[in-house]
N, C-alpha and C. Protein backbone atom coordinates (compact mmCIF):
# COMPACT_ATOMS: atom_id res chain seq x y z
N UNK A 1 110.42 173.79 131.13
CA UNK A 1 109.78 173.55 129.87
C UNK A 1 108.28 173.48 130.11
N UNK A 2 107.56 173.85 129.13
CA UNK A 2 106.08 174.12 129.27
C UNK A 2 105.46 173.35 129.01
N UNK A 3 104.67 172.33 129.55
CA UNK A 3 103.68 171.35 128.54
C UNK A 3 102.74 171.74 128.10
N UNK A 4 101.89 171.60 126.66
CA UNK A 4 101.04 171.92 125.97
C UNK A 4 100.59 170.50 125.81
N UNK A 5 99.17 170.54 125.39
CA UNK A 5 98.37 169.70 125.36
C UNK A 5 98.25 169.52 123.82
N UNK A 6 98.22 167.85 123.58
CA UNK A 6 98.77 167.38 121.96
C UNK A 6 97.40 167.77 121.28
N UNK A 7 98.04 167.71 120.37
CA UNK A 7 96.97 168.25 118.94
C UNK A 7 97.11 167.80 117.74
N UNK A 8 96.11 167.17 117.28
CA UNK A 8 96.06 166.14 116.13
C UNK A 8 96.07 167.50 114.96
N UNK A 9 97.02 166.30 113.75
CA UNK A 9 97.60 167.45 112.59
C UNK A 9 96.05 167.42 111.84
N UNK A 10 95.92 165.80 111.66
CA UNK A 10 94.96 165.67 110.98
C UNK A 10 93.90 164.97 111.68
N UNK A 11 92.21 165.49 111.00
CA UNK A 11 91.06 165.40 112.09
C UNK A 11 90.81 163.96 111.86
N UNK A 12 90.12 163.57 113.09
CA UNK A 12 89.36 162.07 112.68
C UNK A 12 88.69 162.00 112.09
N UNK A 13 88.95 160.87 111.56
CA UNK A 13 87.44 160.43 110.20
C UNK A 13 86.80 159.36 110.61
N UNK A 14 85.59 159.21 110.44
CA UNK A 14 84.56 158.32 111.23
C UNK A 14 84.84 157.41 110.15
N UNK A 15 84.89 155.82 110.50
CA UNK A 15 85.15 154.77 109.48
C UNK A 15 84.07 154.43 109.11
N UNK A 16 83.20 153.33 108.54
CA UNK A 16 82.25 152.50 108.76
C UNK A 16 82.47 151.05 108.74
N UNK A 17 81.97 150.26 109.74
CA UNK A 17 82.22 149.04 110.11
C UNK A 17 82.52 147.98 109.34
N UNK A 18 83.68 147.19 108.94
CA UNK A 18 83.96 145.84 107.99
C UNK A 18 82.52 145.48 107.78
N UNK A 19 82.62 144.73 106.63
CA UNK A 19 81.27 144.32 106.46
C UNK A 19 81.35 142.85 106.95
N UNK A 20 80.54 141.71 107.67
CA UNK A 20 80.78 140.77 107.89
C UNK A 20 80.37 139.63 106.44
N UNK A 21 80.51 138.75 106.80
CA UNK A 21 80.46 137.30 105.43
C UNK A 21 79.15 137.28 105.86
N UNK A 22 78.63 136.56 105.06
CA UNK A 22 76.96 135.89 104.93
C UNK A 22 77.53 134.47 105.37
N UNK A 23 76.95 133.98 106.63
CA UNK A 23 76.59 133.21 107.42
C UNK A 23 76.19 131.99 106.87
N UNK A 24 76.34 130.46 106.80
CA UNK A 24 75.26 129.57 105.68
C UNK A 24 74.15 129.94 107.10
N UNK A 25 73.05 129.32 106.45
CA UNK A 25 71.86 128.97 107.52
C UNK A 25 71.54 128.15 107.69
N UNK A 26 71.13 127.89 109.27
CA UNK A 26 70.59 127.04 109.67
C UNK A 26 71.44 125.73 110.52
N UNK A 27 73.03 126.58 110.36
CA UNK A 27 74.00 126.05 111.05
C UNK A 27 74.38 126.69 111.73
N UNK A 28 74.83 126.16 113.58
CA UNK A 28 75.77 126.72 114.38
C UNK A 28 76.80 127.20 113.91
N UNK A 29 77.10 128.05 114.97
CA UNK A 29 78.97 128.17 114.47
C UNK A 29 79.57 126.88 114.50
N UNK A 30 79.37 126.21 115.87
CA UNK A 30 80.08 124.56 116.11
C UNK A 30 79.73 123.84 114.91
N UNK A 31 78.62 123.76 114.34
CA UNK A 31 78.35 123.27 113.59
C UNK A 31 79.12 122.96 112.25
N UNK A 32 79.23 124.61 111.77
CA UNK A 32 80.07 125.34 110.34
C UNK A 32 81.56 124.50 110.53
N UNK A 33 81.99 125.02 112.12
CA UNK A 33 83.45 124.32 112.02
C UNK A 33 83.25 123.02 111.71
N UNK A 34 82.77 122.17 112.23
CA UNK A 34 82.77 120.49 112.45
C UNK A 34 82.98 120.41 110.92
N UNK A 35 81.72 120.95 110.27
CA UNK A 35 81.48 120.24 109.10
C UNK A 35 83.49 121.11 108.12
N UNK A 36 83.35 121.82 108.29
CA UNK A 36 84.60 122.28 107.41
C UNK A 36 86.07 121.56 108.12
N UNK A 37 85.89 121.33 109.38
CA UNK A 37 87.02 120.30 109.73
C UNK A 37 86.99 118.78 109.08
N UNK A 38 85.99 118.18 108.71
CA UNK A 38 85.65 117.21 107.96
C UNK A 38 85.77 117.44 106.61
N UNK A 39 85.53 118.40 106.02
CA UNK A 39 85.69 118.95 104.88
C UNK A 39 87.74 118.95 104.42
N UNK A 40 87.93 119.48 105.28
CA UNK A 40 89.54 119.41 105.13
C UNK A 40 90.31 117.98 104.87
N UNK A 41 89.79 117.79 106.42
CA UNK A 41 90.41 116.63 106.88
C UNK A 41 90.33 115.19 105.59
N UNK A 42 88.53 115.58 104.69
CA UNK A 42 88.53 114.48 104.00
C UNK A 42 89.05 114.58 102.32
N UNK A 43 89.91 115.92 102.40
CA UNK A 43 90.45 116.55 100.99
C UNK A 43 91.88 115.91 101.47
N UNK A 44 92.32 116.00 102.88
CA UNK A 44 93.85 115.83 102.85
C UNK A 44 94.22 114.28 102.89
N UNK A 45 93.45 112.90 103.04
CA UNK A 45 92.92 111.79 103.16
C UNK A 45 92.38 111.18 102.51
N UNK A 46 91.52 111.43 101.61
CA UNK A 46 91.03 111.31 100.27
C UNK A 46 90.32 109.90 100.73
N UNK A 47 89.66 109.91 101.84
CA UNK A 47 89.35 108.60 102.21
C UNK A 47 90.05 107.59 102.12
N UNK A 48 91.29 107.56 101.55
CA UNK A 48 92.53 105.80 101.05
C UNK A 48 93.03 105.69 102.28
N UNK A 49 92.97 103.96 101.81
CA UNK A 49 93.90 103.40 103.05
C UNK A 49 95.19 103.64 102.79
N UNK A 50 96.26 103.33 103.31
CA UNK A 50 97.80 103.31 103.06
C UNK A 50 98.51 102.49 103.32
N UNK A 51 98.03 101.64 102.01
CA UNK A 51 98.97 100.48 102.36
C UNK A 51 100.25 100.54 102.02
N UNK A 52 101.36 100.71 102.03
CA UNK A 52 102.67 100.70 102.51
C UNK A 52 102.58 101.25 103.73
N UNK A 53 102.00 102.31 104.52
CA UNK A 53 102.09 103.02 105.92
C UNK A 53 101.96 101.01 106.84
N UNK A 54 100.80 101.01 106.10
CA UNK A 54 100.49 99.28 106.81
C UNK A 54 100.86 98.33 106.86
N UNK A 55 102.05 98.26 105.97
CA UNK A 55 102.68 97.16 105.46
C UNK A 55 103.88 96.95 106.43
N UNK A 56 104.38 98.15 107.75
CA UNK A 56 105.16 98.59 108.43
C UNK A 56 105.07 97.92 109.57
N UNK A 57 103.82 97.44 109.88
CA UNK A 57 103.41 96.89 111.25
C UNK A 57 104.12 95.39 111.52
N UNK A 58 105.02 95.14 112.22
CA UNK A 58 105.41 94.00 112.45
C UNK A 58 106.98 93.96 111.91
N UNK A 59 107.27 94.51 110.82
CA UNK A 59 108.49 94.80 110.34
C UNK A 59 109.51 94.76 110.96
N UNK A 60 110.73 94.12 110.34
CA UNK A 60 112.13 94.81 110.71
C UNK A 60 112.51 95.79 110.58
N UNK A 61 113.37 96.32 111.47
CA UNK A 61 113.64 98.08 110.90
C UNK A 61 114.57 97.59 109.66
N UNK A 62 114.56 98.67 108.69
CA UNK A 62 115.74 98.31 107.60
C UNK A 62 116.77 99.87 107.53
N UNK A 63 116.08 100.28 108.63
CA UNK A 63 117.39 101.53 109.03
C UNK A 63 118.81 101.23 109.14
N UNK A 64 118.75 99.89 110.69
CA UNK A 64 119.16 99.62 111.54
C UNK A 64 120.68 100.59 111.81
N UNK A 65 120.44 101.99 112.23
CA UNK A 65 121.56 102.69 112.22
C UNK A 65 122.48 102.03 113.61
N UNK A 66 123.96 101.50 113.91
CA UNK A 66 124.69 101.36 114.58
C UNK A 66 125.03 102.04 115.51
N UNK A 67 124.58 101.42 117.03
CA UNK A 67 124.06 102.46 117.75
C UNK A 67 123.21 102.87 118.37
N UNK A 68 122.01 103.06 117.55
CA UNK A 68 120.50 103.69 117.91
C UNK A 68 119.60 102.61 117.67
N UNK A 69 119.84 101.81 116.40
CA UNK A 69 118.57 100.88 116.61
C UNK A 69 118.36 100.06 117.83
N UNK A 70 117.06 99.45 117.80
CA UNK A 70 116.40 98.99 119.11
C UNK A 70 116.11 97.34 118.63
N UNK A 71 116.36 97.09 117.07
CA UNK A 71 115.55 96.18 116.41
C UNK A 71 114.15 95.57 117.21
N UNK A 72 113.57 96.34 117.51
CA UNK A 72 112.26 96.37 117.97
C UNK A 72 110.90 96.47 117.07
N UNK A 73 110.19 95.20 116.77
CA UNK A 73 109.36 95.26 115.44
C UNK A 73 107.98 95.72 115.94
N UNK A 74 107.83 95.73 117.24
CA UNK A 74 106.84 96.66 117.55
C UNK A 74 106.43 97.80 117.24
N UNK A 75 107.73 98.38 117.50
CA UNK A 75 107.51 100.08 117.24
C UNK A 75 107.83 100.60 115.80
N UNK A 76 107.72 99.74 114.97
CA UNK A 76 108.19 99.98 113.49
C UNK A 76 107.23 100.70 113.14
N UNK A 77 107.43 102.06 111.95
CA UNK A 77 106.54 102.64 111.25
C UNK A 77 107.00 102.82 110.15
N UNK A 78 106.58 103.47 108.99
CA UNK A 78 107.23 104.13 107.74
C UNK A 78 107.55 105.19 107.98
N UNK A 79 108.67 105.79 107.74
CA UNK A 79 109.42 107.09 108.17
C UNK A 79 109.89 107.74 106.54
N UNK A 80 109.10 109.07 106.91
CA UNK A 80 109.68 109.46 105.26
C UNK A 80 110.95 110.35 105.54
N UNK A 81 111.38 109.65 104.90
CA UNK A 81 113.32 109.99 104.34
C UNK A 81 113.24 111.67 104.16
N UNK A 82 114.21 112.22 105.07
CA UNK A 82 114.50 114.06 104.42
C UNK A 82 115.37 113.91 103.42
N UNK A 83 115.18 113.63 101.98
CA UNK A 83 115.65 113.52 100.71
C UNK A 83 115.82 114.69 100.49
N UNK A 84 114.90 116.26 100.70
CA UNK A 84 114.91 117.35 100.06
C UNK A 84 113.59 117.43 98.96
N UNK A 85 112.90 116.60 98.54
CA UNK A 85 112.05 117.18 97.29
C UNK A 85 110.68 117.12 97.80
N UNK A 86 110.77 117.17 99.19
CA UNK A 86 109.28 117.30 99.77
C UNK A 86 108.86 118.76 99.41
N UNK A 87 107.18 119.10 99.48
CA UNK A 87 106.75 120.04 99.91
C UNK A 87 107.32 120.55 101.13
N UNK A 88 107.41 122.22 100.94
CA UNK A 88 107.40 122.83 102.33
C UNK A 88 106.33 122.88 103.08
N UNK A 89 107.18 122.18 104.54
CA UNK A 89 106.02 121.80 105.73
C UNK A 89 104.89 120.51 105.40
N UNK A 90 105.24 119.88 104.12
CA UNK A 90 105.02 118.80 103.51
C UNK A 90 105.58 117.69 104.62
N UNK A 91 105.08 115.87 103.80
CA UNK A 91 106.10 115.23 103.96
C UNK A 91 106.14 114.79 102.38
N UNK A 92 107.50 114.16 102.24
CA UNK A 92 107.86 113.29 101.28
C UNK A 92 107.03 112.03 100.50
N UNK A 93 106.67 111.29 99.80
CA UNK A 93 105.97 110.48 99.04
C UNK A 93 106.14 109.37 100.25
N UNK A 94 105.26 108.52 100.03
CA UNK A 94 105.45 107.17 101.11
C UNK A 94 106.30 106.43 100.08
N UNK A 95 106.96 106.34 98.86
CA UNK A 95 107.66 105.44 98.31
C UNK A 95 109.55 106.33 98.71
N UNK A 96 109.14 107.13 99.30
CA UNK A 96 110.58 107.69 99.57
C UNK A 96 110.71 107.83 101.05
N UNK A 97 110.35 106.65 101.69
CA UNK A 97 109.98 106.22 103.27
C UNK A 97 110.94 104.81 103.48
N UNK A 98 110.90 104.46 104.85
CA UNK A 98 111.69 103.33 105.05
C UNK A 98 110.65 102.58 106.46
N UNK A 99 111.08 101.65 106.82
CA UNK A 99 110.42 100.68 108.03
C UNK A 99 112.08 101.27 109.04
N UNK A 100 111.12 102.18 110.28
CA UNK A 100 112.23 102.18 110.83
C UNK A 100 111.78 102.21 112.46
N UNK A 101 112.41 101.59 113.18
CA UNK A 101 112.00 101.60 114.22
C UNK A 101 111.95 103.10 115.17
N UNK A 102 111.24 103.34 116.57
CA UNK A 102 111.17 103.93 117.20
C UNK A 102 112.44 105.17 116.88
N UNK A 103 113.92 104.52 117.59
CA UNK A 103 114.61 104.87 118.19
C UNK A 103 115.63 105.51 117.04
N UNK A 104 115.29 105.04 115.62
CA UNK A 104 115.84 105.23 114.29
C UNK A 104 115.43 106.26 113.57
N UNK A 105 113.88 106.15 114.14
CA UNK A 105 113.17 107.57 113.56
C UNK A 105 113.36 108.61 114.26
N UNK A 106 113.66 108.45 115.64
CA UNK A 106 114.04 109.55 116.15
C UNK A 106 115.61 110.20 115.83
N UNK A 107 115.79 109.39 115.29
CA UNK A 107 117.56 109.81 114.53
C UNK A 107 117.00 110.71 113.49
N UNK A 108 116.59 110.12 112.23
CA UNK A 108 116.45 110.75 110.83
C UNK A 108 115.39 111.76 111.12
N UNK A 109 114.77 112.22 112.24
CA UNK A 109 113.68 113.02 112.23
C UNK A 109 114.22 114.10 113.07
N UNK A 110 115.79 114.28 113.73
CA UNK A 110 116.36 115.25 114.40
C UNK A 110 115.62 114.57 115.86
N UNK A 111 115.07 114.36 116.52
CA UNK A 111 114.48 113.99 118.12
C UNK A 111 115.81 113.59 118.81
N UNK A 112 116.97 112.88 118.13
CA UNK A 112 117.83 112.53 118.98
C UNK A 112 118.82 112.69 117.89
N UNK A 113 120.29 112.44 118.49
CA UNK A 113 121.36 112.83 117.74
C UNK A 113 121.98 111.37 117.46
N UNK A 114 122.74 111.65 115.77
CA UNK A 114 123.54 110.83 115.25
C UNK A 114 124.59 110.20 116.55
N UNK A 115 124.75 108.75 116.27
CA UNK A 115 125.89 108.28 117.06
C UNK A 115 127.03 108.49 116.73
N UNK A 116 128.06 108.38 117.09
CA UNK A 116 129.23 109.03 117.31
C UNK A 116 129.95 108.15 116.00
N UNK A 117 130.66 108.92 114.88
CA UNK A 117 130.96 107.85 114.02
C UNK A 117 130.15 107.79 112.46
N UNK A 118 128.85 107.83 113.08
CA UNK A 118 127.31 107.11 112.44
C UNK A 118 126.63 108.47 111.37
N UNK A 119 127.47 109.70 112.04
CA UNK A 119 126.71 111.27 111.26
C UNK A 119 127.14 110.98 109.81
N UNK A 120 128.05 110.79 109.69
CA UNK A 120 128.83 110.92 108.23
C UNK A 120 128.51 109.66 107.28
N UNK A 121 128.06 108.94 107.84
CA UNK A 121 127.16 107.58 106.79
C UNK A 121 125.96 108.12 106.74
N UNK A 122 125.22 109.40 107.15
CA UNK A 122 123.86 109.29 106.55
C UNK A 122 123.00 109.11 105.40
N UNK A 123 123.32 109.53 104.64
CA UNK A 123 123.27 109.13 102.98
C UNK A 123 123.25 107.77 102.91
N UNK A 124 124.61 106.67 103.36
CA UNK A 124 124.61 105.54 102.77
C UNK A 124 123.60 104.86 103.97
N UNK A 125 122.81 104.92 105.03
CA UNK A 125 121.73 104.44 105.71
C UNK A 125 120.52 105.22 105.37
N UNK A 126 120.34 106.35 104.52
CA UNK A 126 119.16 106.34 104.01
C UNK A 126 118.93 105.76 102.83
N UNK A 127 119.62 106.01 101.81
CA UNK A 127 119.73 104.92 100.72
C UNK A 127 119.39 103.36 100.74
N UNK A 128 120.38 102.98 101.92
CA UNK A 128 120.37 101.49 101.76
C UNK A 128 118.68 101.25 102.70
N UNK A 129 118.69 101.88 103.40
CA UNK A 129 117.07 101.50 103.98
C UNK A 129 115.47 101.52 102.88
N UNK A 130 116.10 102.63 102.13
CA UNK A 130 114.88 103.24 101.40
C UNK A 130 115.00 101.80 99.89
N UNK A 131 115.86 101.23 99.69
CA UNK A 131 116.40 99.97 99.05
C UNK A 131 115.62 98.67 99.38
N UNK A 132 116.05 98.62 100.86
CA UNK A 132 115.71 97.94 101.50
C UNK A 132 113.91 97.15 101.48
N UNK A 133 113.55 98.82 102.09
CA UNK A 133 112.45 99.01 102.18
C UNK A 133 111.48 98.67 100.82
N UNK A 134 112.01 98.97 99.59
CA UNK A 134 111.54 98.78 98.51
C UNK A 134 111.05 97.21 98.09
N UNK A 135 112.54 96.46 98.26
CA UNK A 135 112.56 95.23 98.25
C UNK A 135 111.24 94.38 99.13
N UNK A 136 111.20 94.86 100.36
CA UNK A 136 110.41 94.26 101.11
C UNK A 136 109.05 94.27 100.59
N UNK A 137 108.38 95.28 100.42
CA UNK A 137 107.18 95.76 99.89
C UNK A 137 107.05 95.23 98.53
N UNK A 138 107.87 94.71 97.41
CA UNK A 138 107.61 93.92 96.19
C UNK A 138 107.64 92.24 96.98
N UNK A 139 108.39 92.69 97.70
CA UNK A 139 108.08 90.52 98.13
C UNK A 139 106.75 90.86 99.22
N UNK A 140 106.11 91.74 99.49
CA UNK A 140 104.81 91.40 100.16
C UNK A 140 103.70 91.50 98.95
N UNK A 141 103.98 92.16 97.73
CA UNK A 141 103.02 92.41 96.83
C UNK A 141 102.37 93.94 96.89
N UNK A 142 102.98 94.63 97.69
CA UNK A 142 102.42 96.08 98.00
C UNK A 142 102.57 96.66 97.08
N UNK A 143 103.97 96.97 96.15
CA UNK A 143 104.16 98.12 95.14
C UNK A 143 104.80 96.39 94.08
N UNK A 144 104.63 96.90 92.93
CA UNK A 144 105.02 96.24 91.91
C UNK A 144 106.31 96.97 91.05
N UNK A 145 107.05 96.86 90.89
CA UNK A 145 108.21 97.32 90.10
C UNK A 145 108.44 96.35 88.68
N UNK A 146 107.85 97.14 87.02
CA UNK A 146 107.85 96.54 86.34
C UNK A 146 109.60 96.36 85.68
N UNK A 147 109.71 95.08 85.33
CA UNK A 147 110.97 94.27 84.90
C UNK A 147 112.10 94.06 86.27
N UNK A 148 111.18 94.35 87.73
CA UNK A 148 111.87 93.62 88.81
C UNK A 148 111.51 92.12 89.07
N UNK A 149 112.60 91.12 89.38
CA UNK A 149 112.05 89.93 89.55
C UNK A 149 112.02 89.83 90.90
């Protein structure tokens, strides 16, 4: 068989170069980022504190899944519940969260696996935590629930 040397059907066409963005001035590049990482960072933060996230510190877990908990009030945080009505790649509202320890969150967050028994109550330990959790936070004064006593 003979080789022939390839041959374009159609000729090249000379492009002309993307045009680039207009630059602000008088700022680095490091600069541009910093300030637009601050820029983000203070849209997704809105500057607020979070108090229920805070209200977590010292807590009992009110997970306490059978099994996995540690009842360890150290490592307590607010853990938002996979309910389903989060944003995608979201999380969930902090009022649809619970006080759950380390070893609890690593349950409801997939990191470690249901105990043996313990898979098929998930519903009734997110429920009763997210309950739980509610209760606690009206007897600290955090969230108010009108016509709760």
């Amino acid at each position: 068989m003979k080789r022939t040397a390839l041959e374009r059907r159609t000729p090249l066409r000379a492009k002309a170069p993307m045009a680039r963005k207009r630059e602000k001035r008088g700022l680095s590049s490091t600069e541009r980022a910093s300030a637009n990482h601050k820029r983000r960072s203070a849209s997704r933060n809105n500057d607020k504190r979070h108090p229920i996230r805070e209200a977590a510190r010292g807590e009992r877990c009110t997970l306490n899944i059978v099994g996995a908990c540690r009842y360890d009030t150290e490592t307590t945080v607010l853990a938002h519940l996979p309910l389903g009505a989060g944003i995608m790649g979201g999380k969930e509202s902090d009022l649809s969260g619970c006080f759950a320890c380390s070893a609890c969150h690593d349950v409801i967050d997939g990191r470690a696996k249901w105990p043996p028994m313990e898979g098929e109550h998930r519903d009734f330990y997110l429920r009763r935590a997210m309950v739980r959790t509610w209760c606690r936070l009206v007897e600290k004064g955090v969230i108010n629930i009108k016509g709760a006593s």
